[in-house]
PDB file of N, CA and C in Angstrom:
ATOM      1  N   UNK A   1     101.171  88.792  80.304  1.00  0.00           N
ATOM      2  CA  UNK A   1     101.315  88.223  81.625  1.00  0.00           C
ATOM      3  C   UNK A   1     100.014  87.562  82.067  1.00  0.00           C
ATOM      4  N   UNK A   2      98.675  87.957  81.396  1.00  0.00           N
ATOM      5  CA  UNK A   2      97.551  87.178  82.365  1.00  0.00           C
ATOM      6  C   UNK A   2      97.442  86.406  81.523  1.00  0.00           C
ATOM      7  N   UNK A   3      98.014  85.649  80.103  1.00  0.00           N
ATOM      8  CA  UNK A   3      98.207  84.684  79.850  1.00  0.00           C
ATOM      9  C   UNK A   3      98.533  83.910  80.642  1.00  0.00           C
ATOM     10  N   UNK A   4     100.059  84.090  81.761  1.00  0.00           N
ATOM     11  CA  UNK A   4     100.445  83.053  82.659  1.00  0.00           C
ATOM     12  C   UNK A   4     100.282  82.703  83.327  1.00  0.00           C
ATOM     13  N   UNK A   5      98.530  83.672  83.957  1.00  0.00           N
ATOM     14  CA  UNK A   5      98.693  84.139  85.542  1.00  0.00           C
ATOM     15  C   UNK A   5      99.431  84.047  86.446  1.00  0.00           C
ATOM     16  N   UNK A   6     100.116  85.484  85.804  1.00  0.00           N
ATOM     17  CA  UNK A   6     100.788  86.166  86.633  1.00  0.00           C
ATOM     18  C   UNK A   6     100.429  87.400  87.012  1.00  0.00           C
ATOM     19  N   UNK A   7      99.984  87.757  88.465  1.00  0.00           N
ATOM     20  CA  UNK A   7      99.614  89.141  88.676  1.00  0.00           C
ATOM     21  C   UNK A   7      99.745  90.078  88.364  1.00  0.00           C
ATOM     22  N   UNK A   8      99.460  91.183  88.433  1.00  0.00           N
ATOM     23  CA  UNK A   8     100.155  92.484  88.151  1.00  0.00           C
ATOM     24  C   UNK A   8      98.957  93.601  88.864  1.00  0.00           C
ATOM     25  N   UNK A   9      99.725  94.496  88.864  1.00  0.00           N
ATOM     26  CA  UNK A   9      98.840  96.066  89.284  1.00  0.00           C
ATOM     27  C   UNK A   9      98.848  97.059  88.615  1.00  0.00           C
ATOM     28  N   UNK A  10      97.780  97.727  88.147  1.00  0.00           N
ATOM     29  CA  UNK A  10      97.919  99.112  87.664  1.00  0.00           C
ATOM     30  C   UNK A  10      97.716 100.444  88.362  1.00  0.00           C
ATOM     31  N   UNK A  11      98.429 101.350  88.872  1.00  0.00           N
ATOM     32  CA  UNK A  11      98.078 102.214  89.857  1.00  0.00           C
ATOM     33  C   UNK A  11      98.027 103.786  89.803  1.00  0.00           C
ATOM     34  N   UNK A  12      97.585 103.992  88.761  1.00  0.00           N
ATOM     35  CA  UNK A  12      97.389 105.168  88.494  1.00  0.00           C
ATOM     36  C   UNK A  12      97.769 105.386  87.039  1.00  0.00           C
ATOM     37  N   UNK A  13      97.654 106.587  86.302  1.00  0.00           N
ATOM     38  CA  UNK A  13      97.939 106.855  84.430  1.00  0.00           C
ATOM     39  C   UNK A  13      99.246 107.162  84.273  1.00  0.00           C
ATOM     40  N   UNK A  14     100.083 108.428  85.533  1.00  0.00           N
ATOM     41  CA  UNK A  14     101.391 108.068  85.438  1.00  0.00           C
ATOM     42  C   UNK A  14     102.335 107.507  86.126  1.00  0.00           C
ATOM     43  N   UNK A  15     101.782 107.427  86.941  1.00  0.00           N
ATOM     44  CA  UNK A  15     103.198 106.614  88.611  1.00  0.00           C
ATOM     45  C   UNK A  15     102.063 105.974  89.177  1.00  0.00           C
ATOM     46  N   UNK A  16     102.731 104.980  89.656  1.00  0.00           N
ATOM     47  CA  UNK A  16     102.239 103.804  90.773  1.00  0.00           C
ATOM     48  C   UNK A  16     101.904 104.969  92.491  1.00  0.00           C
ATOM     49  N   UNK A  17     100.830 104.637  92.986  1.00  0.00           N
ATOM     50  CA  UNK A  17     100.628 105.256  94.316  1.00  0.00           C
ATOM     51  C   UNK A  17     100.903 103.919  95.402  1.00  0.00           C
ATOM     52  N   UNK A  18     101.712 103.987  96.324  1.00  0.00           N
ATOM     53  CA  UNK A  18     101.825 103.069  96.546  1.00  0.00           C
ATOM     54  C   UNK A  18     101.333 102.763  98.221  1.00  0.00           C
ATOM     55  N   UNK A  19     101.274 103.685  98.766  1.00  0.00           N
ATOM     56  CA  UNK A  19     100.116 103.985  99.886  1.00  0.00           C
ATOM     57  C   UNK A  19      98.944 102.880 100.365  1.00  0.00           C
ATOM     58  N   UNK A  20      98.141 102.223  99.239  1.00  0.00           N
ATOM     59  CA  UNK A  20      97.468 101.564  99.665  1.00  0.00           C
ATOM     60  C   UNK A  20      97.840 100.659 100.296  1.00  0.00           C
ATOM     61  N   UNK A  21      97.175 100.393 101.725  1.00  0.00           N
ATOM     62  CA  UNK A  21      97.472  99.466 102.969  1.00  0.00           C
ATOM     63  C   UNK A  21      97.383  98.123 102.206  1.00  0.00           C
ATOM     64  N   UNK A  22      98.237  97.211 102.635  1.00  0.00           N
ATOM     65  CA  UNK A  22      98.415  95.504 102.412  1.00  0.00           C
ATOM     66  C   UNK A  22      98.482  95.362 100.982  1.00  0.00           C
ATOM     67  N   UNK A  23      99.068  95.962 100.001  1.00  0.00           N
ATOM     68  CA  UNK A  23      99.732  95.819  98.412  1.00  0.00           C
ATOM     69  C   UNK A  23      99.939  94.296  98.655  1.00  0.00           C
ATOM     70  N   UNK A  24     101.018  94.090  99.356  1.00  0.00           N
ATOM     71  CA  UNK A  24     101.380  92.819  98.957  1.00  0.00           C
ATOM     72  C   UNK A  24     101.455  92.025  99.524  1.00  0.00           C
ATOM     73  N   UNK A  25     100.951  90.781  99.418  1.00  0.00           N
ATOM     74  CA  UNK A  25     100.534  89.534 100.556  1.00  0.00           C
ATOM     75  C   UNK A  25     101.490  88.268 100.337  1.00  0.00           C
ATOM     76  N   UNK A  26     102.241  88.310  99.225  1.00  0.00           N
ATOM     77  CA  UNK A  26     102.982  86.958  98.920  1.00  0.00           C
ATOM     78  C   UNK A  26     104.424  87.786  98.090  1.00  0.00           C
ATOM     79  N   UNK A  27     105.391  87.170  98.650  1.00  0.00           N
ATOM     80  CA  UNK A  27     106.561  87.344  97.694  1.00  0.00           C
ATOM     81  C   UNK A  27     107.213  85.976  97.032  1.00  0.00           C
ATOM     82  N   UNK A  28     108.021  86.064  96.080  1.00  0.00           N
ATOM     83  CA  UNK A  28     108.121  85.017  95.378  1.00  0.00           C
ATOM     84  C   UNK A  28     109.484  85.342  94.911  1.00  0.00           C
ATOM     85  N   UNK A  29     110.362  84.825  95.421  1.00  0.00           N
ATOM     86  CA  UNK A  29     112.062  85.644  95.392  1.00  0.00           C
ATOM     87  C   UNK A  29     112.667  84.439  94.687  1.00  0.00           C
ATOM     88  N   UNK A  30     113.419  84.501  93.376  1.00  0.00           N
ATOM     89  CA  UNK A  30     114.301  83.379  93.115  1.00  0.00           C
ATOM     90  C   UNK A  30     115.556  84.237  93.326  1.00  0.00           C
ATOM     91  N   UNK A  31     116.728  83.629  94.086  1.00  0.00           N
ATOM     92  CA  UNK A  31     118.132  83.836  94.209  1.00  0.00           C
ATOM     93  C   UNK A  31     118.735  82.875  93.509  1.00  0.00           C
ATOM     94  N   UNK A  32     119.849  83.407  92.399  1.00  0.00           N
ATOM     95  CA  UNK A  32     120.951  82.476  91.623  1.00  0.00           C
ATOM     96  C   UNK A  32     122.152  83.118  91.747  1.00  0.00           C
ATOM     97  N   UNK A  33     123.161  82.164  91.917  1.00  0.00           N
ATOM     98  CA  UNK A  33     124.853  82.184  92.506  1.00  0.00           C
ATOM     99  C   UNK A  33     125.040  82.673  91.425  1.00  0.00           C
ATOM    100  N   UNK A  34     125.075  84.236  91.270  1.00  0.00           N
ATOM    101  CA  UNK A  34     125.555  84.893  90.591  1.00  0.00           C
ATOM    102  C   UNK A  34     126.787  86.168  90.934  1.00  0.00           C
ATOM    103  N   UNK A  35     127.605  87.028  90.249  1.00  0.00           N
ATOM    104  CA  UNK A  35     128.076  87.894  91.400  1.00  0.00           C
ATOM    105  C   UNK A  35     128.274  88.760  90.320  1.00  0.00           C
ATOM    106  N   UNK A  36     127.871  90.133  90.797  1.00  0.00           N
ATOM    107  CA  UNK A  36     128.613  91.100  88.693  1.00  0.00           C
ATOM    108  C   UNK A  36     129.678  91.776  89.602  1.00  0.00           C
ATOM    109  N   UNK A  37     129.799  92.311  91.033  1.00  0.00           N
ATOM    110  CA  UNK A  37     130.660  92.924  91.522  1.00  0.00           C
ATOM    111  C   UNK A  37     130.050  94.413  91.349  1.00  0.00           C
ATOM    112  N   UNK A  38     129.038  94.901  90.753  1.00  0.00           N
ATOM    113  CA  UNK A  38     128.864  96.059  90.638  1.00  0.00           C
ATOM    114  C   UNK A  38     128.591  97.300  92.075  1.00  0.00           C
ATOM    115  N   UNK A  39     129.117  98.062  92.180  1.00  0.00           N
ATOM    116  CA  UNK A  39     129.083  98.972  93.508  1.00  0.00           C
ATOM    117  C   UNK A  39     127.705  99.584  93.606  1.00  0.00           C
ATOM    118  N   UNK A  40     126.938  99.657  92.475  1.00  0.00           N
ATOM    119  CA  UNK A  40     125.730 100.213  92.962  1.00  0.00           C
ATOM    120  C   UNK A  40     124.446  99.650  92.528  1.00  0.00           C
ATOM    121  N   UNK A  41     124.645  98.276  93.383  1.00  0.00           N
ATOM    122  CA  UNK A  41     123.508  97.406  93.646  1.00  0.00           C
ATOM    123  C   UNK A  41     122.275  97.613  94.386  1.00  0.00           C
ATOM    124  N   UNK A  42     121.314  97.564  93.986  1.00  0.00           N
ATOM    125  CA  UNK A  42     120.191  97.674  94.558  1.00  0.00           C
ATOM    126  C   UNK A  42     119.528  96.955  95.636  1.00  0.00           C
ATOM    127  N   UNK A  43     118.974  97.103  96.693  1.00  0.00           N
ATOM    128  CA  UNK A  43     118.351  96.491  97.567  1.00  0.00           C
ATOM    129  C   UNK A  43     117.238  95.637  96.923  1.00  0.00           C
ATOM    130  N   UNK A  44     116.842  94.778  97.830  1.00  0.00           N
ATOM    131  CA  UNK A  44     114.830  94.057  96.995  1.00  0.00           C
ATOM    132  C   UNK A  44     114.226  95.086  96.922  1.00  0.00           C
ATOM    133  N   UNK A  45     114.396  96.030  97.757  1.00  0.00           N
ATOM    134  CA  UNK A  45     112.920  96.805  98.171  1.00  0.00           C
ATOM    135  C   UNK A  45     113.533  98.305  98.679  1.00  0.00           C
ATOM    136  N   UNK A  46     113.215  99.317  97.550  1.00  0.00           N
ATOM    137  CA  UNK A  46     113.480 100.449  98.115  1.00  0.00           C
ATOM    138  C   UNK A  46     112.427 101.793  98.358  1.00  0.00           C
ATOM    139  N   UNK A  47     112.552 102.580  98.594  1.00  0.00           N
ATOM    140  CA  UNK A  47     111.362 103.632  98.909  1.00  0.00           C
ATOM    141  C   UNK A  47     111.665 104.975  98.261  1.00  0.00           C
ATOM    142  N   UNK A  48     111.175 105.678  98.261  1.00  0.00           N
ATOM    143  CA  UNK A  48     111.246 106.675  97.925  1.00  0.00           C
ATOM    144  C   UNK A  48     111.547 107.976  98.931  1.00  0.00           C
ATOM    145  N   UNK A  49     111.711 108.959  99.219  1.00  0.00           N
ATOM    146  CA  UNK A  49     111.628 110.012 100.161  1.00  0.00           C
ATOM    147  C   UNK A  49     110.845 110.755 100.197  1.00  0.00           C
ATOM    148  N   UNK A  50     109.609 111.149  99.105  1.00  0.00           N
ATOM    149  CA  UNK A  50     108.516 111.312  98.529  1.00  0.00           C
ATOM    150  C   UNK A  50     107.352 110.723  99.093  1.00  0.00           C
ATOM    151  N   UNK A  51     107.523 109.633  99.835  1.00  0.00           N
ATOM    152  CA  UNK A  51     106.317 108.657  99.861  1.00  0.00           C
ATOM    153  C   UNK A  51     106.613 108.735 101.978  1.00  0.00           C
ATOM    154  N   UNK A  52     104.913 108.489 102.226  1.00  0.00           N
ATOM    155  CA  UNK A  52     105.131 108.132 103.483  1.00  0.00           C
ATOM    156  C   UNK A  52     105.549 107.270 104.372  1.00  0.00           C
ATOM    157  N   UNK A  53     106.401 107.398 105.339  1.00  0.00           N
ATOM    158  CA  UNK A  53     106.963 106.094 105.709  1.00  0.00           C
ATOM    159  C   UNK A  53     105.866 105.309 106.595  1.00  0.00           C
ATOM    160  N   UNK A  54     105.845 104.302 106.021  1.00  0.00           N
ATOM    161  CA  UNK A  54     104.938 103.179 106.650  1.00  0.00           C
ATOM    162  C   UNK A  54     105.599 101.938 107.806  1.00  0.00           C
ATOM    163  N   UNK A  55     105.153 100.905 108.118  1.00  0.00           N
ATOM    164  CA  UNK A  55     105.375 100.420 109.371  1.00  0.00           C
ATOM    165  C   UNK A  55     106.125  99.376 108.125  1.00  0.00           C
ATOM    166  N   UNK A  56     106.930  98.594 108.850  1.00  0.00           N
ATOM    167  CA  UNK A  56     107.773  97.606 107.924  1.00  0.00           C
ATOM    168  C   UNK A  56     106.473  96.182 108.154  1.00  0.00           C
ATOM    169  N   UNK A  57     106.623  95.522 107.202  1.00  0.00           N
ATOM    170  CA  UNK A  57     105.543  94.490 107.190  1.00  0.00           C
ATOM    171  C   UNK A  57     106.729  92.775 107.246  1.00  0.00           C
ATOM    172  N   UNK A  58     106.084  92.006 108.399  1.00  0.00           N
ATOM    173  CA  UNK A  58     107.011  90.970 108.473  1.00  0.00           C
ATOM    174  C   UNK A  58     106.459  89.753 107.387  1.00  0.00           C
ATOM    175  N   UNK A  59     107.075  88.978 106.879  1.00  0.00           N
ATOM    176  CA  UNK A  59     106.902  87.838 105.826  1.00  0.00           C
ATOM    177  C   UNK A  59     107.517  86.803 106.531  1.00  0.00           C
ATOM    178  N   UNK A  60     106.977  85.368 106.044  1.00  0.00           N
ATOM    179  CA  UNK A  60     107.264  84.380 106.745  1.00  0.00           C
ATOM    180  C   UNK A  60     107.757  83.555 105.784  1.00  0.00           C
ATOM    181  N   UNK A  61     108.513  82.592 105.886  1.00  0.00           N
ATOM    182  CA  UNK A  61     108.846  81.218 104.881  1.00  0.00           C
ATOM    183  C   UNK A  61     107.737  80.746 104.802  1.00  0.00           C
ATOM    184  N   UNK A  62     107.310  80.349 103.234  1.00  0.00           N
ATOM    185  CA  UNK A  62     106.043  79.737 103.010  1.00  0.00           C
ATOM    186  C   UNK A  62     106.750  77.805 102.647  1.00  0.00           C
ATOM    187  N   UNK A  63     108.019  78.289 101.921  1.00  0.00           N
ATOM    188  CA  UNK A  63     108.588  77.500 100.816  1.00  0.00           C
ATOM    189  C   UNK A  63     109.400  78.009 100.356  1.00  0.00           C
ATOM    190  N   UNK A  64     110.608  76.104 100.010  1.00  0.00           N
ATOM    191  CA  UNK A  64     111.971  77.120  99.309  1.00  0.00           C
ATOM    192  C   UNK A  64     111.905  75.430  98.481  1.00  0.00           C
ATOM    193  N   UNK A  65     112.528  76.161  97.258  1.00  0.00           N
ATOM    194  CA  UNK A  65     112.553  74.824  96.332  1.00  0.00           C
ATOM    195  C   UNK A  65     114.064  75.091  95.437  1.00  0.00           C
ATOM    196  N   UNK A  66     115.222  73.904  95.186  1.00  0.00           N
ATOM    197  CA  UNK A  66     116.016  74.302  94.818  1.00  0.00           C
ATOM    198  C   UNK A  66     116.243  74.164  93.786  1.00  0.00           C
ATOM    199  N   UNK A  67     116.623  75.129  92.578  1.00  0.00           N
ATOM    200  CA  UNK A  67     116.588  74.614  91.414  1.00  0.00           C
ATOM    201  C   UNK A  67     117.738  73.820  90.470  1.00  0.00           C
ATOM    202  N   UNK A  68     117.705  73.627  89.249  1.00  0.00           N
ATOM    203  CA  UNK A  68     118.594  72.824  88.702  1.00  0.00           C
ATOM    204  C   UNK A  68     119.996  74.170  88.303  1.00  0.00           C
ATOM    205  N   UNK A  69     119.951  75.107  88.344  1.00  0.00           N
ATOM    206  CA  UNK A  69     121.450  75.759  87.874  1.00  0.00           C
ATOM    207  C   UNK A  69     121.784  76.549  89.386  1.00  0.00           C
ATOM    208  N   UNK A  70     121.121  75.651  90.948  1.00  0.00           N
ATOM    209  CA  UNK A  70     121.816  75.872  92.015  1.00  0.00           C
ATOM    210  C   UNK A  70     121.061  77.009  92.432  1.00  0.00           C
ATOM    211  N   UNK A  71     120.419  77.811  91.825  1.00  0.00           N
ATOM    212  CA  UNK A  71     119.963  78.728  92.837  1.00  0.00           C
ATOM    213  C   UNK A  71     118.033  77.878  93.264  1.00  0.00           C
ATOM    214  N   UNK A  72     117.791  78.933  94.378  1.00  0.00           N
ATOM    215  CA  UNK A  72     116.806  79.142  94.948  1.00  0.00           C
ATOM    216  C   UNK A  72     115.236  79.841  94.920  1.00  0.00           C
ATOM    217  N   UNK A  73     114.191  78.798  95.170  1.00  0.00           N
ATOM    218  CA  UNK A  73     113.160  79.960  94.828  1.00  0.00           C
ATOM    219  C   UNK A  73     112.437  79.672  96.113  1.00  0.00           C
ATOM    220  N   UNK A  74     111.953  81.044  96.523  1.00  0.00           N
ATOM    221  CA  UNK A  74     111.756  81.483  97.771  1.00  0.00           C
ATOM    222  C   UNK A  74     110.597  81.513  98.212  1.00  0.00           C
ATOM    223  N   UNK A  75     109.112  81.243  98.619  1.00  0.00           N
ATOM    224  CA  UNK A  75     107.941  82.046  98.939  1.00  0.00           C
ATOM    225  C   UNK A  75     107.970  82.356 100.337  1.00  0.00           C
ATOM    226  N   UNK A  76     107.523  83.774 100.271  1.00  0.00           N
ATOM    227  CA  UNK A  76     107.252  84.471 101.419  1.00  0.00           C
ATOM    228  C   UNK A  76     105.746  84.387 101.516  1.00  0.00           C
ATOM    229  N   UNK A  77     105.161  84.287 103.030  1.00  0.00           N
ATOM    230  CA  UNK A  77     104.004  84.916 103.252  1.00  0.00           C
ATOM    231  C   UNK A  77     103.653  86.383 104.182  1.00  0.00           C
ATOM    232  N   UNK A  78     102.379  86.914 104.558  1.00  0.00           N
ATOM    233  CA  UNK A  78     102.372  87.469 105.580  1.00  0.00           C
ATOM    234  C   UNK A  78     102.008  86.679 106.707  1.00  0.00           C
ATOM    235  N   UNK A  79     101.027  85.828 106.439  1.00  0.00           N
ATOM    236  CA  UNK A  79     100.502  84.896 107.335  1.00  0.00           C
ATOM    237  C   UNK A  79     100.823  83.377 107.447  1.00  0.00           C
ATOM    238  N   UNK A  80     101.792  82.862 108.541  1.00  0.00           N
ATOM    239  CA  UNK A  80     101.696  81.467 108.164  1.00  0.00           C
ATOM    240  C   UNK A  80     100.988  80.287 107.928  1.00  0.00           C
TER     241      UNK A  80
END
């Protein structure tokens, strides 16, 4: 991956801690018109019950670009 630069995090030897304030500053969401029908689909973003609940963090439209097989790629910011 840092061939592509593309980010990544390492956060500990066996599990990710995920606690640290402002992790993530940019999201980068592609959506494609897809559908499997499956009942136990996952959210973007889920938590644990384990972990402390933190304040929800708002993201802004940075950019949306549409691609050639119809779907969408998304950037989020925190800051506009």
């Amino acid at each position: 991956m840092k061939k592509l630069g593309i980010s990544y995090i390492f956060g500990g030897k066996e599990s990710l801690n995920f606690t640290v304030e402002g992790l993530i500053d940019e999201i980068s969401l592609v959506l494609v018109p897809i559908v499997d029908g499956a009942f136990n689909s996952l959210t973007l973003f889920e938590t644990s019950a384990h972990l402390q609940k933190t304040k929800p963090v708002n993201f802004f439209l940075k950019s949306v670009e549409k691609l050639d097989d119809g779907g969408l790629w998304m950037k989020y910011v925190i800051n506009p």
